[in-house]
PDB file of N, CA and C in Angstrom:
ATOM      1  N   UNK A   1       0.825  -1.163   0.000  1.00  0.00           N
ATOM      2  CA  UNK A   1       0.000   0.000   0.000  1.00  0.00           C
ATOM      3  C   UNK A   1       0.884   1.245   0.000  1.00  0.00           C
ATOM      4  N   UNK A   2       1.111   2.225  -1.233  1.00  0.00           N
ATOM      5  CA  UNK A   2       1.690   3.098  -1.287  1.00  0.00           C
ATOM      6  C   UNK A   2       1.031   4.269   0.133  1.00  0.00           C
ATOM      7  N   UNK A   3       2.272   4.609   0.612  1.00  0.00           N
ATOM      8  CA  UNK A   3       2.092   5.950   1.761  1.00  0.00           C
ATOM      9  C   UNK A   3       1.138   7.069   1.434  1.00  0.00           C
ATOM     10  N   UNK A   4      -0.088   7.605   2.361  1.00  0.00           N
ATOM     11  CA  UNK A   4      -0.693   8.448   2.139  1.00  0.00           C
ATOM     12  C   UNK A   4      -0.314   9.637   2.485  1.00  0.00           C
ATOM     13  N   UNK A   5      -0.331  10.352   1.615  1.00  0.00           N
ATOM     14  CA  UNK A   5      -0.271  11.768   1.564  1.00  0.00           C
ATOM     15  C   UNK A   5      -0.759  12.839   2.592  1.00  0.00           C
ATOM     16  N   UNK A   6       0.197  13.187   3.092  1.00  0.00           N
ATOM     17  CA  UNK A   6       0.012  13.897   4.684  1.00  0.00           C
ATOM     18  C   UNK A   6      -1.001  14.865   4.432  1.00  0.00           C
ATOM     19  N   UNK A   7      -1.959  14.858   5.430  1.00  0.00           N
ATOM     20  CA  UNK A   7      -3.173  15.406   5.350  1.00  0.00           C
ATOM     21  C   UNK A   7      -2.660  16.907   5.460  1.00  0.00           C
ATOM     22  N   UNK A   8      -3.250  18.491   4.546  1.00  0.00           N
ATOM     23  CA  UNK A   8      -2.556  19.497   5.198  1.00  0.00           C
ATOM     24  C   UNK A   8      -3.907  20.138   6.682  1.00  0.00           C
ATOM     25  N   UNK A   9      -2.784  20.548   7.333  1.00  0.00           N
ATOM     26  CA  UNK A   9      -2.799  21.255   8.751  1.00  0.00           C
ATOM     27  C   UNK A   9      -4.233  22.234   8.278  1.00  0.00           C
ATOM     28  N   UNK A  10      -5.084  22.758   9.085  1.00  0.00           N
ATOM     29  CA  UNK A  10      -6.062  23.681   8.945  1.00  0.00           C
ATOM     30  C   UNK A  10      -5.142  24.764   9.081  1.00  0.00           C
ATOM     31  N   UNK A  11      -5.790  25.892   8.408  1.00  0.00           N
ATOM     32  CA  UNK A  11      -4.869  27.376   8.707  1.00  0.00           C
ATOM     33  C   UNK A  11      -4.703  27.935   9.879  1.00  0.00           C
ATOM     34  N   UNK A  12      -3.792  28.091  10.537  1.00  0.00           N
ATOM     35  CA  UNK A  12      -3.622  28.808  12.123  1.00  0.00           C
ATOM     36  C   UNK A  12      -2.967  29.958  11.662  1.00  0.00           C
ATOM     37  N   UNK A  13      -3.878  31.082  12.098  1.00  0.00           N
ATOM     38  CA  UNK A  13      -3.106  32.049  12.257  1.00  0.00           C
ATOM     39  C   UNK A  13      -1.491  32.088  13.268  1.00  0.00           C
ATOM     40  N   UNK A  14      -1.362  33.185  12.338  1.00  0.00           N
ATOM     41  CA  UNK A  14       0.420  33.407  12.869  1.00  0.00           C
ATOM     42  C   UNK A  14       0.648  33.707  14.161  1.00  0.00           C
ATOM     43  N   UNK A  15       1.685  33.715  14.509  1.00  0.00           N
ATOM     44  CA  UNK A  15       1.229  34.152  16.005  1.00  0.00           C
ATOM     45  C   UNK A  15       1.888  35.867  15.962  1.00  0.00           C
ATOM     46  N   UNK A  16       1.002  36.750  16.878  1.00  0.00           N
ATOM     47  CA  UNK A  16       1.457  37.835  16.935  1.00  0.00           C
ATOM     48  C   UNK A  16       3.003  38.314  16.745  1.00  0.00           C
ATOM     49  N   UNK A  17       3.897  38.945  16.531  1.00  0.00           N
ATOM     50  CA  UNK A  17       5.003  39.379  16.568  1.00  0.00           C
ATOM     51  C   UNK A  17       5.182  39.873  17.581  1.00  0.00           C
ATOM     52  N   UNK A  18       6.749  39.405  18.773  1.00  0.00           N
ATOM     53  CA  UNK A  18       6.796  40.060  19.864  1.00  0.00           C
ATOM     54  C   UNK A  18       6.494  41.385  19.978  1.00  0.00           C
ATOM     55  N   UNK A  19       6.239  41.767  21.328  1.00  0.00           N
ATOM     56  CA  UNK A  19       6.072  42.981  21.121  1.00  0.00           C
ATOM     57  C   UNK A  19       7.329  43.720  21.615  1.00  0.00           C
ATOM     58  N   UNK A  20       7.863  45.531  21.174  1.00  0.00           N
ATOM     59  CA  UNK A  20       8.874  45.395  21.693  1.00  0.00           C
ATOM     60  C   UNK A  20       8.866  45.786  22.934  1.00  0.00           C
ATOM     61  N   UNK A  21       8.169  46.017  24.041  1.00  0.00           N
ATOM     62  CA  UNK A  21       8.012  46.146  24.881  1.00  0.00           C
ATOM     63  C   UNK A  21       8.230  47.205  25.952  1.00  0.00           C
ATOM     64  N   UNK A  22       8.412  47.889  26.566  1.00  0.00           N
ATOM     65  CA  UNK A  22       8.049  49.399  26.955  1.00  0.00           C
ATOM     66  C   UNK A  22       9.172  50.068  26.361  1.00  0.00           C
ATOM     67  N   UNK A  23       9.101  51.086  25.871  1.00  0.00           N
ATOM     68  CA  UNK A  23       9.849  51.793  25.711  1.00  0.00           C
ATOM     69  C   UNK A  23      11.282  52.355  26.674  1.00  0.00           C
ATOM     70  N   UNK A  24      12.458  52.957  26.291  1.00  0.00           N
ATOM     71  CA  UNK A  24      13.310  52.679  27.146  1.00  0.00           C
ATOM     72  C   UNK A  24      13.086  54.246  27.932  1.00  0.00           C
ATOM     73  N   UNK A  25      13.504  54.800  28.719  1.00  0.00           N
ATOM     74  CA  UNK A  25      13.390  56.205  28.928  1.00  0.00           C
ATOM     75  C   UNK A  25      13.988  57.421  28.012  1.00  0.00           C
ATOM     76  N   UNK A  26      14.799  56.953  27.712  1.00  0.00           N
ATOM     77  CA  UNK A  26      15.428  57.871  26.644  1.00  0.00           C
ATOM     78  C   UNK A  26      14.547  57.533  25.752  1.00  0.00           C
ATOM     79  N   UNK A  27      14.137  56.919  24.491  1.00  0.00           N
ATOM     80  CA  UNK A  27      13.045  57.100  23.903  1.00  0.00           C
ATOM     81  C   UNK A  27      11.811  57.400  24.032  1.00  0.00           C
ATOM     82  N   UNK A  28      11.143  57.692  25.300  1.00  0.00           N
ATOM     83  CA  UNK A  28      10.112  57.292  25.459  1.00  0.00           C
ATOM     84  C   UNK A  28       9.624  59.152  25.194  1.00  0.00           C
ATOM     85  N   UNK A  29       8.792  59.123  23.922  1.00  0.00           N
ATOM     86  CA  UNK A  29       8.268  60.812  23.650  1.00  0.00           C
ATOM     87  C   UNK A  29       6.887  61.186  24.554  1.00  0.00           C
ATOM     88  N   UNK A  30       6.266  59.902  25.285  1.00  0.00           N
ATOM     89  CA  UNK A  30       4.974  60.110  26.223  1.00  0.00           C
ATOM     90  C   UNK A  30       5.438  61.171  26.646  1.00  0.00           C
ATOM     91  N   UNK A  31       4.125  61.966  27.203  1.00  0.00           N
ATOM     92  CA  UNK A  31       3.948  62.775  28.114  1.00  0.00           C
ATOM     93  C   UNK A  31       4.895  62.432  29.268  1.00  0.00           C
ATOM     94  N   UNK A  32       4.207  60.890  29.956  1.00  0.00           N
ATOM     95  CA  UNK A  32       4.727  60.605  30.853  1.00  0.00           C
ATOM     96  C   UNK A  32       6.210  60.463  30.956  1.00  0.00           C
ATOM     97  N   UNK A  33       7.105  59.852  29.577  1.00  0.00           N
ATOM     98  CA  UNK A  33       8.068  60.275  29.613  1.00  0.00           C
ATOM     99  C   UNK A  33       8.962  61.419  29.542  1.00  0.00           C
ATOM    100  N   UNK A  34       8.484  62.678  29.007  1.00  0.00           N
ATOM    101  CA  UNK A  34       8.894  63.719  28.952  1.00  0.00           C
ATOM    102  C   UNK A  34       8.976  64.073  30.271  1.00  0.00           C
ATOM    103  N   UNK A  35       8.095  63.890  31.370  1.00  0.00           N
ATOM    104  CA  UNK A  35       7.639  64.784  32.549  1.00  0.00           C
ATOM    105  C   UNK A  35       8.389  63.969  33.274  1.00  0.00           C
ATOM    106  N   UNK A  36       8.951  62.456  33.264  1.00  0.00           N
ATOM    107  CA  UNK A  36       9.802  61.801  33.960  1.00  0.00           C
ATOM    108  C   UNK A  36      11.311  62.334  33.974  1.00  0.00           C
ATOM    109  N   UNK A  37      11.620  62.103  32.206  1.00  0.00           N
ATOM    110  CA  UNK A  37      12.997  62.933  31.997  1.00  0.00           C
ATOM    111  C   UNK A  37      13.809  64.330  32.418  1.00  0.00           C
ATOM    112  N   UNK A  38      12.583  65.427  32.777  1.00  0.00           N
ATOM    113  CA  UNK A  38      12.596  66.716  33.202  1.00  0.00           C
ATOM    114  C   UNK A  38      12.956  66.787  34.533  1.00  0.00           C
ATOM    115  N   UNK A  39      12.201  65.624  35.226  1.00  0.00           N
ATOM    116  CA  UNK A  39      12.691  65.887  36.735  1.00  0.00           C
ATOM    117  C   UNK A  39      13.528  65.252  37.244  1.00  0.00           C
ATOM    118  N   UNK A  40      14.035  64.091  36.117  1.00  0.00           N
ATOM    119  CA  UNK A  40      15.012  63.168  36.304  1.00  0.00           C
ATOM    120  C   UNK A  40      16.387  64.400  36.325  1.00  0.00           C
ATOM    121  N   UNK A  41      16.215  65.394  35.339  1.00  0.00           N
ATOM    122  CA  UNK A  41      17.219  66.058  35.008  1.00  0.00           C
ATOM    123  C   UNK A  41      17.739  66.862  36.549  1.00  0.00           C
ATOM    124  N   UNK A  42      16.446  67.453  36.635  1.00  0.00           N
ATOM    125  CA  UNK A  42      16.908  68.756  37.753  1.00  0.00           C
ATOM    126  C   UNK A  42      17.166  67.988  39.020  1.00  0.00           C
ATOM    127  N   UNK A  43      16.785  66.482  39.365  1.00  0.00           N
ATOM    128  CA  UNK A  43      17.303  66.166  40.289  1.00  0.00           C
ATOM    129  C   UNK A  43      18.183  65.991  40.313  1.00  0.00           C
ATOM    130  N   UNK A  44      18.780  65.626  39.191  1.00  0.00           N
ATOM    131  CA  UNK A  44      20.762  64.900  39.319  1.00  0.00           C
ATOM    132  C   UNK A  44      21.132  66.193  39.314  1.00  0.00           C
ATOM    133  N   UNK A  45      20.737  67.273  38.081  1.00  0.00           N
ATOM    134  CA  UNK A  45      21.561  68.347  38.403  1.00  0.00           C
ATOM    135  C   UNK A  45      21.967  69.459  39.962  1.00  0.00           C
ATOM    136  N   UNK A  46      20.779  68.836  40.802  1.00  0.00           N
ATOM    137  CA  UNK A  46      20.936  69.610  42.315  1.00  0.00           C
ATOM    138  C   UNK A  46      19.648  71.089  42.042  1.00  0.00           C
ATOM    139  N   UNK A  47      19.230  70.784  41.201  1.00  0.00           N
ATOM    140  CA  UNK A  47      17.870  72.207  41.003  1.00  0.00           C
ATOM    141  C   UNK A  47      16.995  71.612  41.816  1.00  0.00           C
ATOM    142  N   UNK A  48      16.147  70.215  42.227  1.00  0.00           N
ATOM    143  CA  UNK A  48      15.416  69.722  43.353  1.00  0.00           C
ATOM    144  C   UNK A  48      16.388  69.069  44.322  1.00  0.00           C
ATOM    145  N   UNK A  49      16.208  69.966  45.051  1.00  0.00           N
ATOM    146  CA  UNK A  49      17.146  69.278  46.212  1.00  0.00           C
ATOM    147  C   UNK A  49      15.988  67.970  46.945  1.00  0.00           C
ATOM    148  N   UNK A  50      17.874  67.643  47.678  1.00  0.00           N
ATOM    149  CA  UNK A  50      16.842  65.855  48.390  1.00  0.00           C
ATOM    150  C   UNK A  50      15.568  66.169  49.354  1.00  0.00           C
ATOM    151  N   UNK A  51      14.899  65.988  49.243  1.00  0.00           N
ATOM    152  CA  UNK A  51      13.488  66.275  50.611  1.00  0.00           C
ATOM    153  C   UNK A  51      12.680  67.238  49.609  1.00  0.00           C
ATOM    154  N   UNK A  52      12.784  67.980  49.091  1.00  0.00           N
ATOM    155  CA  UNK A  52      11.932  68.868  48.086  1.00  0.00           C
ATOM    156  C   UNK A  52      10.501  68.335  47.887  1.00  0.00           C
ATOM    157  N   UNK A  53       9.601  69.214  48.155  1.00  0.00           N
ATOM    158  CA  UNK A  53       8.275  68.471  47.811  1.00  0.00           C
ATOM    159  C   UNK A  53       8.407  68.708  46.322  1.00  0.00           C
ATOM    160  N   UNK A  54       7.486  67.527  45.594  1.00  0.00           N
ATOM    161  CA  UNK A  54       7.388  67.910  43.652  1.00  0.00           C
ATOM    162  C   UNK A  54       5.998  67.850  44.035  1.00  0.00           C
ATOM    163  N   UNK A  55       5.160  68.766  44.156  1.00  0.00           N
ATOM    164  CA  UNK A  55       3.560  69.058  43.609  1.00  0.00           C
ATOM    165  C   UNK A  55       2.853  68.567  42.273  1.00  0.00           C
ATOM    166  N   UNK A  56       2.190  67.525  42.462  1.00  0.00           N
ATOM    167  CA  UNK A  56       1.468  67.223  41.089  1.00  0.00           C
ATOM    168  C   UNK A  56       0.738  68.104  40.258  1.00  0.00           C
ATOM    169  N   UNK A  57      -0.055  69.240  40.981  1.00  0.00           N
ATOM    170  CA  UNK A  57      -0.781  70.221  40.250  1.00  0.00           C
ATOM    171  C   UNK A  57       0.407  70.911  39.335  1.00  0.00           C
ATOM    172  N   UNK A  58       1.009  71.449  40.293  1.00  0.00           N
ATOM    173  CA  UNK A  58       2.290  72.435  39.454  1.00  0.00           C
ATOM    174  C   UNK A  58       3.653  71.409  38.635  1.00  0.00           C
ATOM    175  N   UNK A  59       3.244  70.699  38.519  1.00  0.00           N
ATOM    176  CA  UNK A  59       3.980  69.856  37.269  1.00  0.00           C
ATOM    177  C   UNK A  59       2.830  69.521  36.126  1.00  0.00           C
ATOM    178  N   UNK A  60       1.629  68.883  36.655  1.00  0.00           N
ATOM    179  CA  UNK A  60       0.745  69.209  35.187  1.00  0.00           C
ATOM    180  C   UNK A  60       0.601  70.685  34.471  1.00  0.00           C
ATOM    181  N   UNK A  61       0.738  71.290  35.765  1.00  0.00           N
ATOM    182  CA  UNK A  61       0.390  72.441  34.907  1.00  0.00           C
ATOM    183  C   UNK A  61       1.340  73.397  34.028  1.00  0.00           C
ATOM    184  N   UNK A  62       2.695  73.175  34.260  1.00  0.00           N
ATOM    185  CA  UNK A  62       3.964  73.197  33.992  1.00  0.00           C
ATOM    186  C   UNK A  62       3.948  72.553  32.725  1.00  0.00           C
ATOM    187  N   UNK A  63       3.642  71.138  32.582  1.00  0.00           N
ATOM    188  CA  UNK A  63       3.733  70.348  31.306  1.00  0.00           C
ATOM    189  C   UNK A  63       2.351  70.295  30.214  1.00  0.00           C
ATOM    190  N   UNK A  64       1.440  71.340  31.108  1.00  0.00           N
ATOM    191  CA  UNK A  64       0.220  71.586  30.506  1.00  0.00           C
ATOM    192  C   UNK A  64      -0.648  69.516  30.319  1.00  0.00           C
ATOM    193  N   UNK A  65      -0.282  69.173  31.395  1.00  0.00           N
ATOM    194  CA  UNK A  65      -0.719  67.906  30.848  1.00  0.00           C
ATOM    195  C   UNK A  65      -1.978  67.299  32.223  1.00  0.00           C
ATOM    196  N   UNK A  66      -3.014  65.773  32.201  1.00  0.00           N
ATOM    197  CA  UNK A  66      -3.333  65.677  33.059  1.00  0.00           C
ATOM    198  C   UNK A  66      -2.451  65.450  34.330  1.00  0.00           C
ATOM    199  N   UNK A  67      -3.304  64.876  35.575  1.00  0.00           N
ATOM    200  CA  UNK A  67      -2.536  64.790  36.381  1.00  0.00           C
ATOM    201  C   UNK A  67      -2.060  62.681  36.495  1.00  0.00           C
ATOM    202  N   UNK A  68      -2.756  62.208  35.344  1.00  0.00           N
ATOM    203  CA  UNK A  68      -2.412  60.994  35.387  1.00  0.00           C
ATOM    204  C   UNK A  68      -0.832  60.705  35.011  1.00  0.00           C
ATOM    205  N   UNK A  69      -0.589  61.330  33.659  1.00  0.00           N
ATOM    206  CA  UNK A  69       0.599  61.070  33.374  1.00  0.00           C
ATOM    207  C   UNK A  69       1.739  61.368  34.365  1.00  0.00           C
ATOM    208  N   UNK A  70       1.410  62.236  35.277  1.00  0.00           N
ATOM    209  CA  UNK A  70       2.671  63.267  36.091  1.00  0.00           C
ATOM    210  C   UNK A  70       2.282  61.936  37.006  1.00  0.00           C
ATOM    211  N   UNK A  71       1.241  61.038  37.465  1.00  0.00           N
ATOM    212  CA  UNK A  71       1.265  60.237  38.994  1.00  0.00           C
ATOM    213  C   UNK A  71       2.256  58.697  38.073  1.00  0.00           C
ATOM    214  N   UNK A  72       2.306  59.175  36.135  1.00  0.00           N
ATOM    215  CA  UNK A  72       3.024  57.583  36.068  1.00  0.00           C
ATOM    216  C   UNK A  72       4.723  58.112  36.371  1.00  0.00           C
ATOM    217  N   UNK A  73       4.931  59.177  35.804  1.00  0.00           N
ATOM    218  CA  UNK A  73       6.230  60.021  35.858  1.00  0.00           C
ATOM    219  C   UNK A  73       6.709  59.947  36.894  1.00  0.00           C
ATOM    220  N   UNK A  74       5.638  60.054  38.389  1.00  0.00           N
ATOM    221  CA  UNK A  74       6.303  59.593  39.733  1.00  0.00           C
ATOM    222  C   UNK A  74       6.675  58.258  39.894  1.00  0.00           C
ATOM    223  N   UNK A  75       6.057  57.554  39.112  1.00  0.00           N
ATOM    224  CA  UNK A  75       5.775  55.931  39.521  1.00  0.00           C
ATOM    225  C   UNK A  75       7.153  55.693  38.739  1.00  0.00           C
ATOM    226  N   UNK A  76       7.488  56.298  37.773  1.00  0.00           N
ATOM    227  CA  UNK A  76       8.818  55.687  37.136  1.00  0.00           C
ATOM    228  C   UNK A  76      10.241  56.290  37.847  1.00  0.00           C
ATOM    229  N   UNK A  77      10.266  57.468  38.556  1.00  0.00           N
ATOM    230  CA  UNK A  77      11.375  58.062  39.212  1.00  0.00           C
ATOM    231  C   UNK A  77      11.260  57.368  40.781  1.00  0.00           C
ATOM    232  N   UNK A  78      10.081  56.897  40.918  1.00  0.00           N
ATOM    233  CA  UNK A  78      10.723  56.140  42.206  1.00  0.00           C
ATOM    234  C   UNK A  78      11.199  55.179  42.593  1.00  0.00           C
ATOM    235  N   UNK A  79      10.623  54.490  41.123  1.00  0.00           N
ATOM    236  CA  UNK A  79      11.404  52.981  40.453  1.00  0.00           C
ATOM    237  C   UNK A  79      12.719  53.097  40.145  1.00  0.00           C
ATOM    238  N   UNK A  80      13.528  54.361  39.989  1.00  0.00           N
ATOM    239  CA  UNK A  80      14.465  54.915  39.814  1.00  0.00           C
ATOM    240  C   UNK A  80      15.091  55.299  40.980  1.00  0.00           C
ATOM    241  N   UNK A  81      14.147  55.547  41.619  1.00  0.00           N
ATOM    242  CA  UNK A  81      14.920  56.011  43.256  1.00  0.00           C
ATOM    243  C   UNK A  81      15.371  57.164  43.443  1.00  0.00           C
ATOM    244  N   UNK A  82      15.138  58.029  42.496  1.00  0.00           N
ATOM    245  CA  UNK A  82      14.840  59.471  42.658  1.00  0.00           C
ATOM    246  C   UNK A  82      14.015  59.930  43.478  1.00  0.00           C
ATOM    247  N   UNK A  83      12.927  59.854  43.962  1.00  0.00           N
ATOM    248  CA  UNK A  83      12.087  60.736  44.828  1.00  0.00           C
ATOM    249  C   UNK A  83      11.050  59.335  45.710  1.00  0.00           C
ATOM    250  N   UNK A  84      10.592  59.706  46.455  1.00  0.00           N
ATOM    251  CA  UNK A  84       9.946  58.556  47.646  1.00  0.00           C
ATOM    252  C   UNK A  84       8.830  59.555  47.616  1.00  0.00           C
ATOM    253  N   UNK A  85       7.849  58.424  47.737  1.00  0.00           N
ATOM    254  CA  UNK A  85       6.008  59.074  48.073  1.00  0.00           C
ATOM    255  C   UNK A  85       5.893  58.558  49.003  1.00  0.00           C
ATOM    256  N   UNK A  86       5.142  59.292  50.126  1.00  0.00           N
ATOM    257  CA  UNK A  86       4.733  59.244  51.319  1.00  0.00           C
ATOM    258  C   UNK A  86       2.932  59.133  51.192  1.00  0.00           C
ATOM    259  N   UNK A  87       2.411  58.559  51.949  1.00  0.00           N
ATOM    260  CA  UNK A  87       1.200  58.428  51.903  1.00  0.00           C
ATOM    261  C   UNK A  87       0.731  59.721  52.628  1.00  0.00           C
ATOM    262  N   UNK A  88      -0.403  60.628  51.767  1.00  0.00           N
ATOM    263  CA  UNK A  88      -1.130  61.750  52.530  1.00  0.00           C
ATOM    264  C   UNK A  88      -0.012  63.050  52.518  1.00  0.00           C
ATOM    265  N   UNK A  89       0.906  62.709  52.121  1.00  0.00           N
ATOM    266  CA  UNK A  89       2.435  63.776  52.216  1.00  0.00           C
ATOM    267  C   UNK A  89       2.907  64.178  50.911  1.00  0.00           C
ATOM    268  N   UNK A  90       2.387  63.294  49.890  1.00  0.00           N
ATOM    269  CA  UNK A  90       3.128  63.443  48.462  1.00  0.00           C
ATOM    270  C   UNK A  90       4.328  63.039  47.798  1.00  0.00           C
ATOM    271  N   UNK A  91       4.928  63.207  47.238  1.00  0.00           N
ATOM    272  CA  UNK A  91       6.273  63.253  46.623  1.00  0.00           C
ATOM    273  C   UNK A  91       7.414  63.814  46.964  1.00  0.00           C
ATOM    274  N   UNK A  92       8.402  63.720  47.522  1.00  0.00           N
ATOM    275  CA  UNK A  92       9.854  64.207  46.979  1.00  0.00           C
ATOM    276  C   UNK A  92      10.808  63.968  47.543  1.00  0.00           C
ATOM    277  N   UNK A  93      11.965  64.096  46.670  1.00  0.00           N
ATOM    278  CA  UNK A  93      13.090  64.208  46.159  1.00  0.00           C
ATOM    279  C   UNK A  93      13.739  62.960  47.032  1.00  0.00           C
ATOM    280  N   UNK A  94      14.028  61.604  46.590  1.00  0.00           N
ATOM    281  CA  UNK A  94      14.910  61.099  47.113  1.00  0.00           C
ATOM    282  C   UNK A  94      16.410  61.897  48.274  1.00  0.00           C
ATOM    283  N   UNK A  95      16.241  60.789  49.251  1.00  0.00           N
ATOM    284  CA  UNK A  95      17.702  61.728  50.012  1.00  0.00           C
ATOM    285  C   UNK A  95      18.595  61.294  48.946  1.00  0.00           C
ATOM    286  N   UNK A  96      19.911  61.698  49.083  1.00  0.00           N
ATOM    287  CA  UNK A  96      20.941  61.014  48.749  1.00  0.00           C
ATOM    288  C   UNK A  96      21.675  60.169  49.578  1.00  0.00           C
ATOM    289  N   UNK A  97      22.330  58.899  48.915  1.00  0.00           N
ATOM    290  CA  UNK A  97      22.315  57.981  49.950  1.00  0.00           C
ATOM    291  C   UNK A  97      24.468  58.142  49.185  1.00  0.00           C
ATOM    292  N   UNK A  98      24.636  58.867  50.352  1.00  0.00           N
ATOM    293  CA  UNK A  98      26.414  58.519  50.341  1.00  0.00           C
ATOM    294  C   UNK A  98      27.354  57.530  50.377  1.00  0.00           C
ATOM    295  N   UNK A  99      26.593  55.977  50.475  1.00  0.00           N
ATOM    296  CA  UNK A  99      27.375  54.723  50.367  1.00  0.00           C
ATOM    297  C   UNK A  99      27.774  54.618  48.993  1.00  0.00           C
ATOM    298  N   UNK A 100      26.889  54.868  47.835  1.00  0.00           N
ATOM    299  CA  UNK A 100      27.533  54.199  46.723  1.00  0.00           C
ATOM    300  C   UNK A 100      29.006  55.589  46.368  1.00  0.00           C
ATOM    301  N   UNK A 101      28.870  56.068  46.743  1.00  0.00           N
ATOM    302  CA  UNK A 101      30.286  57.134  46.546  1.00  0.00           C
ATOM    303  C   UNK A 101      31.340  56.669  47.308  1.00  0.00           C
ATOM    304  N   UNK A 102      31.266  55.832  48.588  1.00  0.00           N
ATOM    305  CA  UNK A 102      32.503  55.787  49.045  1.00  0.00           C
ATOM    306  C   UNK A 102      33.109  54.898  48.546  1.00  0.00           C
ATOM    307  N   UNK A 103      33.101  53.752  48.085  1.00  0.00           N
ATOM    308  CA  UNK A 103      34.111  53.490  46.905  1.00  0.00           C
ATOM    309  C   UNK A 103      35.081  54.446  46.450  1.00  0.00           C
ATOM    310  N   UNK A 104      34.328  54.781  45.233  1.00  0.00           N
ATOM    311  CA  UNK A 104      35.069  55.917  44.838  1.00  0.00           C
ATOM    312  C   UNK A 104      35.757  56.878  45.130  1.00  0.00           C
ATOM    313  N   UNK A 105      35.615  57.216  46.448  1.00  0.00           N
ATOM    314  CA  UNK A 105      36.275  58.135  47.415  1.00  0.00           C
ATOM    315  C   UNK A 105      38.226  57.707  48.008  1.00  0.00           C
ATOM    316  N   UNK A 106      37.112  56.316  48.424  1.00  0.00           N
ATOM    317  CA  UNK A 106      38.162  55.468  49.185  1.00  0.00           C
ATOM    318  C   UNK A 106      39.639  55.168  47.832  1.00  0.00           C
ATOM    319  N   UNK A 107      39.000  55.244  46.811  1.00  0.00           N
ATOM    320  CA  UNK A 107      39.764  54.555  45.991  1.00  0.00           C
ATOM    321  C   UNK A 107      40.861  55.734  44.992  1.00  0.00           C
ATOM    322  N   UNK A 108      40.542  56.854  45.202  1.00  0.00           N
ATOM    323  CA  UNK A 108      40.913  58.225  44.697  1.00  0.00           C
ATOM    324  C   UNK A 108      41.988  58.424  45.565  1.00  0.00           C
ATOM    325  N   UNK A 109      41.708  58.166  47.261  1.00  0.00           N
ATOM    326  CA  UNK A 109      42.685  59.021  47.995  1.00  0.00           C
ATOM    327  C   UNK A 109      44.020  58.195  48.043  1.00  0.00           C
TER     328      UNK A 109
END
């Protein structure tokens, strides 16, 4: 009995193409990223000092934007460790924490 001819497969769709998955911060043109990058800036640069409250009103309104994007902008700088939210207190400014410098200190002198 000659071999039968492999039955073909029903059509399955393809499967989606990964996705690429969040954007990095430097790319990211959101709102939310813009308003992340801005305060990312003035904190390293020493313009928000450590303990500084950051006001959500006066950053939307600053970036002319809602106040959702500015609560993801917090959510990503604290994931960053830039600034700490307090419950009922708000936002700001990470302390600076002087351990990761002494290395570097130690290793200079």
């Amino acid at each position: 009995m000659p071999p039968r001819p492999a039955q073909p497969h029903p059509a399955q769709p393809l499967p989606a193409p990964p996705s690429p998955g969040p954007p990095s911060d430097e790319n990211d043109r959101s709102i939310t990223g813009q308003i992340a990058r801005a305060l990312a800036q003035r904190i390293v640069a020493g313009v928000l000092l450590p303990g500084a409250p950051i006001r959500q009103d006066r950053v939307a309104e600053e970036f002319r934007a809602s106040h959702v994007p500015v609560r993801e902008a917090f959510r990503k700088l604290e994931a960053q460790g830039l600034v700490v939210s307090e419950p009922r207190r708000g936002v700001r400014v990470a302390p600076i924490d002087p351990a990761p410098r002494m290395p570097t200190l130690m290793m200079s002198s």
